[in-house]
Protein backbone atom coordinates (compact mmCIF):
# COMPACT_ATOMS: atom_id res chain seq x y z
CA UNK A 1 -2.94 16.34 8.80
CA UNK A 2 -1.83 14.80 12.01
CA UNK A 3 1.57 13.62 13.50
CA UNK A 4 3.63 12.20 10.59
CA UNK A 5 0.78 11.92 8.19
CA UNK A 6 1.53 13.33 4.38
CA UNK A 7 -1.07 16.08 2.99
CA UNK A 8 -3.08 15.12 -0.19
CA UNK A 9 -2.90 12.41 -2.42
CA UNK A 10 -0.39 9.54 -2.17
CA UNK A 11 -0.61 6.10 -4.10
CA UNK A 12 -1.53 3.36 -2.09
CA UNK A 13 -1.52 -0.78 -2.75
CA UNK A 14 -4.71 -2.36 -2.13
CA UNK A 15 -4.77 -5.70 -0.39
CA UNK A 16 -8.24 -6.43 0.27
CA UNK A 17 -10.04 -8.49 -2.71
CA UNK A 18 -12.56 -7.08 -4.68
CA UNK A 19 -15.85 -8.93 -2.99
CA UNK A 20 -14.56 -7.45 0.85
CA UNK A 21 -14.37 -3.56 -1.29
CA UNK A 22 -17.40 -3.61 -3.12
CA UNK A 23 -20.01 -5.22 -0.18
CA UNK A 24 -18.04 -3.04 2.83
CA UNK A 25 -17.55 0.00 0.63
CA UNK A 26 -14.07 0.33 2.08
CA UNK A 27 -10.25 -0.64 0.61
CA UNK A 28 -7.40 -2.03 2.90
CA UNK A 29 -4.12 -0.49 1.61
CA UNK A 30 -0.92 0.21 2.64
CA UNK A 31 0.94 3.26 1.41
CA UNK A 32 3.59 3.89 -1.37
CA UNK A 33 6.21 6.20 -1.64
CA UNK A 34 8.88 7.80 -3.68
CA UNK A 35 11.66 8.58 -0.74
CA UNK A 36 14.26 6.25 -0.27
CA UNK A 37 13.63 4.57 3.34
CA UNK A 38 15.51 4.10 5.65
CA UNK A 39 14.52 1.02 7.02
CA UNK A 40 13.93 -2.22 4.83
CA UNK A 41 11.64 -5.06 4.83
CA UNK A 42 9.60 -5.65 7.32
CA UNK A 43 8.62 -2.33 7.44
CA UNK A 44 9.34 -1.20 3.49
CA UNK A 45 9.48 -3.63 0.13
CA UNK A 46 10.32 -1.84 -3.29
CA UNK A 47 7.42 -2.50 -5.43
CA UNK A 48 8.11 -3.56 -8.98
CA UNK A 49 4.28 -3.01 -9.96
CA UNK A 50 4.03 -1.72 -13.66
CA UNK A 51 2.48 1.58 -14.30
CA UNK A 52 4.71 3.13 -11.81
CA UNK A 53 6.80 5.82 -12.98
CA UNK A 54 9.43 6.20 -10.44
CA UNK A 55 11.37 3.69 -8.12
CA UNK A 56 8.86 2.80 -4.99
CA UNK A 57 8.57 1.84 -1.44
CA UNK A 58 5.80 0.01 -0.49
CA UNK A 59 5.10 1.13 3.32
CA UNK A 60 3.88 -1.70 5.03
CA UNK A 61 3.53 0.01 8.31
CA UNK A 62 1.12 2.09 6.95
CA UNK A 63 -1.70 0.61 6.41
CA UNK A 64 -5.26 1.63 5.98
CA UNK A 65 -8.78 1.25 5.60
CA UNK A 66 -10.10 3.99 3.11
CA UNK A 67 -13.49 4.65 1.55
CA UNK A 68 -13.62 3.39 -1.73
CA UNK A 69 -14.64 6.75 -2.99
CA UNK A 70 -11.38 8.00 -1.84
CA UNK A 71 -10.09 5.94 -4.11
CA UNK A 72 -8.55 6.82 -7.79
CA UNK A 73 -7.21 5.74 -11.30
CA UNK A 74 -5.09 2.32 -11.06
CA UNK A 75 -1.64 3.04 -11.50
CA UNK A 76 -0.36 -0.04 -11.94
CA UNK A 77 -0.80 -3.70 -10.92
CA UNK A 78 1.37 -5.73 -8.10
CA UNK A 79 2.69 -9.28 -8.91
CA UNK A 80 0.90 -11.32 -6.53
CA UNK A 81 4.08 -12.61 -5.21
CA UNK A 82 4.72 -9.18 -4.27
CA UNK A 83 1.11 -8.99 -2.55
CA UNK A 84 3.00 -12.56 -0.46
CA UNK A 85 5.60 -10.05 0.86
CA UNK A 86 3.27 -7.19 2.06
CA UNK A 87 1.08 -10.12 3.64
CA UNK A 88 4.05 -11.31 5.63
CA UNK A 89 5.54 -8.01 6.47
CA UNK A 90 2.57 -7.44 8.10
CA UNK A 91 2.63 -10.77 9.96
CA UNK A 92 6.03 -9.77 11.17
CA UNK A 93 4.98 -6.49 12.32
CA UNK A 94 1.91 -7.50 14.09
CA UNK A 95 2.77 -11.20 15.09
């Protein structure tokens, strides 16, 4: 672990399609969590993907390109107008 990053396992939501995954072996996906934030969107959407259990934060500032054998079980599924959001959080964020 380095800086500010969490130990072990956190839920992430995966942006890049399927094709891009399965030909470069790699996910891009941007981090969930469970902790209230303290700053809102850009940088943080609540998700309202089913399959999630508790209330959730979609970190858009965290964002990632992970092996997909890194990967695990599907939690749940993001509406895509919810994928929109992350998309232009990141826009805002990056410019």
């Amino acid at each position: 672990m380095r800086g500010r990053e969490q130990a072990g396992l956190r839920p992430v939501v995966i942006l890049s399609h399927n094709v891009f995954n399965e030909r470069s072996g790699t996910v891009i996906a941007v981090a969930l969590t469970s902790q209230e934030p303290k700053a809102g969107f850009p940088l943080t959407l609540e998700t309202s993907a089913t399959g999630i259990s508790k209330r959730s934060w979609v970190k858009i500032s965290q964002i990632r390109t992970l092996a997909v054998e890194r990967i695990g079980r599907r939690l749940g599924v993001a509406p895509e107008q919810e994928l929109a959001r992350v998309i232009e959080g990141l826009n805002e964020i990056i410019g």
